[in-house]
C-alpha atoms as a PDB file:
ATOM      1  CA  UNK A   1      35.415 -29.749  74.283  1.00  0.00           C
ATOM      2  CA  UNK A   2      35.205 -31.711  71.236  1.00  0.00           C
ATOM      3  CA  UNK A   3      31.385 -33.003  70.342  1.00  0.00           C
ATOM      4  CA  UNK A   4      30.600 -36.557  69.883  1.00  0.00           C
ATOM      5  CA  UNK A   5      30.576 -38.564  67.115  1.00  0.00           C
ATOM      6  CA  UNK A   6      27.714 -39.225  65.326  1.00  0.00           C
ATOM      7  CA  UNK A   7      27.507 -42.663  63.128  1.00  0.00           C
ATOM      8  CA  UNK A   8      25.026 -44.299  60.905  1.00  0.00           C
ATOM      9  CA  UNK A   9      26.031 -47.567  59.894  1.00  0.00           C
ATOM     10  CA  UNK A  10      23.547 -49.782  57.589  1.00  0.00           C
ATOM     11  CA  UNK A  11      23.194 -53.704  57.047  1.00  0.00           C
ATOM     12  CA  UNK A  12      21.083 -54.838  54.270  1.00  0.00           C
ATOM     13  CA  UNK A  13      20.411 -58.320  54.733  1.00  0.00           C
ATOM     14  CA  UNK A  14      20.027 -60.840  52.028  1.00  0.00           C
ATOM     15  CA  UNK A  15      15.679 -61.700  51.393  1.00  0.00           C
ATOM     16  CA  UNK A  16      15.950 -65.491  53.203  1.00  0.00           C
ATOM     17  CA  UNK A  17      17.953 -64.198  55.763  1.00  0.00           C
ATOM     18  CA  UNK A  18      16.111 -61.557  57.460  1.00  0.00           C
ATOM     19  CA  UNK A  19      16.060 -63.831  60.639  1.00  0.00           C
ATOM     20  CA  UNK A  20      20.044 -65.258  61.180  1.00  0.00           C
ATOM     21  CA  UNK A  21      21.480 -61.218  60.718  1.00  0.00           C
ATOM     22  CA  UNK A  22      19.030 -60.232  62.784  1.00  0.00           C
ATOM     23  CA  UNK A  23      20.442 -62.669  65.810  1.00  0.00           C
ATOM     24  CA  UNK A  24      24.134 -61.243  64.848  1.00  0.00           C
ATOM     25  CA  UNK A  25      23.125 -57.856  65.001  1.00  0.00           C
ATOM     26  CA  UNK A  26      20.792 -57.565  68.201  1.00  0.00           C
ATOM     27  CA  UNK A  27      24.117 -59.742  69.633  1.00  0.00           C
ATOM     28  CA  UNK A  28      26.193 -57.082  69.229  1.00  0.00           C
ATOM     29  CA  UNK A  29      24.226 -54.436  71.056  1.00  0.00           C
ATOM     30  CA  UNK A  30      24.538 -54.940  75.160  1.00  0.00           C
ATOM     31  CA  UNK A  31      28.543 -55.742  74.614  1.00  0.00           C
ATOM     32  CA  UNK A  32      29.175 -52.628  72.569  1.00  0.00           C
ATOM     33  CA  UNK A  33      26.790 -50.633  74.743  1.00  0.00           C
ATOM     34  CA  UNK A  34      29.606 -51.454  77.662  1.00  0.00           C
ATOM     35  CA  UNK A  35      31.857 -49.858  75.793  1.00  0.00           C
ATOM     36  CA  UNK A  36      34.208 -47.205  76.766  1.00  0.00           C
ATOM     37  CA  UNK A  37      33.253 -43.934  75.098  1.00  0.00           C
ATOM     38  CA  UNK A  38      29.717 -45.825  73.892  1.00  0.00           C
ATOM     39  CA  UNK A  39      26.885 -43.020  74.363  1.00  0.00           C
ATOM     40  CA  UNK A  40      24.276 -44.616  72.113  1.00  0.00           C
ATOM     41  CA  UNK A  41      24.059 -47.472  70.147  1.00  0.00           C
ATOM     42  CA  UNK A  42      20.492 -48.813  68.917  1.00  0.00           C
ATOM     43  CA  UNK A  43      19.139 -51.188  66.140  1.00  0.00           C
ATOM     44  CA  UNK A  44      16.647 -50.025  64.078  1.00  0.00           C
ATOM     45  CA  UNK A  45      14.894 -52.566  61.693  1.00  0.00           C
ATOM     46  CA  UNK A  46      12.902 -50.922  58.206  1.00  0.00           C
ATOM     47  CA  UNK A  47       9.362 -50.942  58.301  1.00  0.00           C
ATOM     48  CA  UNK A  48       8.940 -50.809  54.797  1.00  0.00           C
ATOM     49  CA  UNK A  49      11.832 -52.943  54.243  1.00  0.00           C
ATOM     50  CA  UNK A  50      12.569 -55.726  56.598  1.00  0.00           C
ATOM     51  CA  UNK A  51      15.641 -56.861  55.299  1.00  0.00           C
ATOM     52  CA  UNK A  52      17.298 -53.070  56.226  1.00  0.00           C
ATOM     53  CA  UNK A  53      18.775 -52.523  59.681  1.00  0.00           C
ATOM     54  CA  UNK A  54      20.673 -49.154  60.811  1.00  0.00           C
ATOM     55  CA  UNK A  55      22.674 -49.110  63.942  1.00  0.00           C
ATOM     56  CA  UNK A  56      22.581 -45.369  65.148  1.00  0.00           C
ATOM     57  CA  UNK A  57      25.488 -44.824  67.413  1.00  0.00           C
ATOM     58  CA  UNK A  58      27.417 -42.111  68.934  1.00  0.00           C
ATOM     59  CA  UNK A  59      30.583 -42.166  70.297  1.00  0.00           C
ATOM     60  CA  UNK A  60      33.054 -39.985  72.242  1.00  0.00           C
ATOM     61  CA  UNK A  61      35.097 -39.798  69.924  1.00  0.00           C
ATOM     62  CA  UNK A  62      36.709 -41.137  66.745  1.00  0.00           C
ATOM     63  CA  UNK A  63      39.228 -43.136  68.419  1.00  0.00           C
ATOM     64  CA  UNK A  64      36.462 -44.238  70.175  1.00  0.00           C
ATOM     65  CA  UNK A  65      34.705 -45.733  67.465  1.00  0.00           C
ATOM     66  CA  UNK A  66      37.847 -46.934  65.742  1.00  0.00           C
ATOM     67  CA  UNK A  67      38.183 -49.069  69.238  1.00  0.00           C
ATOM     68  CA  UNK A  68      34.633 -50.808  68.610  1.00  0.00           C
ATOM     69  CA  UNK A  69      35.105 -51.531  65.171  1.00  0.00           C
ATOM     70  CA  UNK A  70      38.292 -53.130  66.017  1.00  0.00           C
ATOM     71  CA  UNK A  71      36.998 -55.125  69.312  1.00  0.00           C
ATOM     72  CA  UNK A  72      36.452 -59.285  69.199  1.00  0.00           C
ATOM     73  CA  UNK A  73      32.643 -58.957  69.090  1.00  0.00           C
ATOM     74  CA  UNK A  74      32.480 -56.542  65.994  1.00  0.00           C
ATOM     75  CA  UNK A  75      35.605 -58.795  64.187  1.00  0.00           C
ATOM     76  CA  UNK A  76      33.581 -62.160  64.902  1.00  0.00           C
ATOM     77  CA  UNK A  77      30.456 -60.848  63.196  1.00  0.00           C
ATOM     78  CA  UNK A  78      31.418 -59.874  60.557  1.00  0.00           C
ATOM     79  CA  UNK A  79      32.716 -63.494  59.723  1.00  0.00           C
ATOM     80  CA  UNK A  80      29.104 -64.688  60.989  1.00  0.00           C
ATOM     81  CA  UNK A  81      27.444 -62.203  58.292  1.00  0.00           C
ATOM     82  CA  UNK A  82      29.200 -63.363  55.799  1.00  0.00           C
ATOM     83  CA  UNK A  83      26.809 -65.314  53.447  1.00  0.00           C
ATOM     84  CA  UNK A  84      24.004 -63.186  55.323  1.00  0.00           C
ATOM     85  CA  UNK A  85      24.006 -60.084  53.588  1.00  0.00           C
ATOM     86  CA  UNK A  86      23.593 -58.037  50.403  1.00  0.00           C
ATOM     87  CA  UNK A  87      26.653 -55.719  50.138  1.00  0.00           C
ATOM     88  CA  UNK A  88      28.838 -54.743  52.714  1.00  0.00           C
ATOM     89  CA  UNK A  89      27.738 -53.062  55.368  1.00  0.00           C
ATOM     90  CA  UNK A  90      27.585 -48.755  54.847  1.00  0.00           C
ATOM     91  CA  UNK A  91      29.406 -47.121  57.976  1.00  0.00           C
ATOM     92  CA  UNK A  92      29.258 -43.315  57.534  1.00  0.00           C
ATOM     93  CA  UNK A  93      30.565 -40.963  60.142  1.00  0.00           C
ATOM     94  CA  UNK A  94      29.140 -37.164  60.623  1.00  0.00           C
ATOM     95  CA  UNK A  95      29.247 -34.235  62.510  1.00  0.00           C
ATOM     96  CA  UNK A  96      25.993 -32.183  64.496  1.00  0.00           C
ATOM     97  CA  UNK A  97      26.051 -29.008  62.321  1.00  0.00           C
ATOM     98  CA  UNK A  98      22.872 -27.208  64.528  1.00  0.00           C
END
């Protein structure tokens, strides 16, 4: 049996825009949650730094998470965070080692 996926993906949001990625983001989180091979997905906003937001996901499997990234509600926002945020956003994939 294969492990799950484990992905950290990062948002930065531009400083007068904390509140409009915000909305996108915590939009994205019940439809993706329904998800077929979805095990965890949560939003996670910086203390320190308000304008950084990680998504920490896990997923059945790669195909899995190539399904999400290619599904309506992750294509339309990122249109809507266009404008929104610093640099693109930093998706980065890994394996439990222990």
């Amino acid at each position: 049996m294969t492990q799950p996926l484990k992905v950290i993906a990062r948002v930065v949001a531009l400083p007068d825009k904390i509140e409009p990625l915000k909305a996108v983001l915590l939009a994205l989180v019940e439809p993706t949650r329904q998800e077929s091979g979805c095990l965890q997905y949560d939003l996670l906003q910086n203390q320190e730094d308000l304008t950084d937001f990680t998504f920490v996901e896990e997923w059945e499997s790669l195909q899995h998470l190539q399904n999400h990234l290619a599904s309506v509600h992750i294509q339309t926002a990122l249109t809507q965070i266009e404008g929104l945020v610093a640099s693109p956003p930093d998706i980065r994939c890994y394996d439990k080692i222990l």
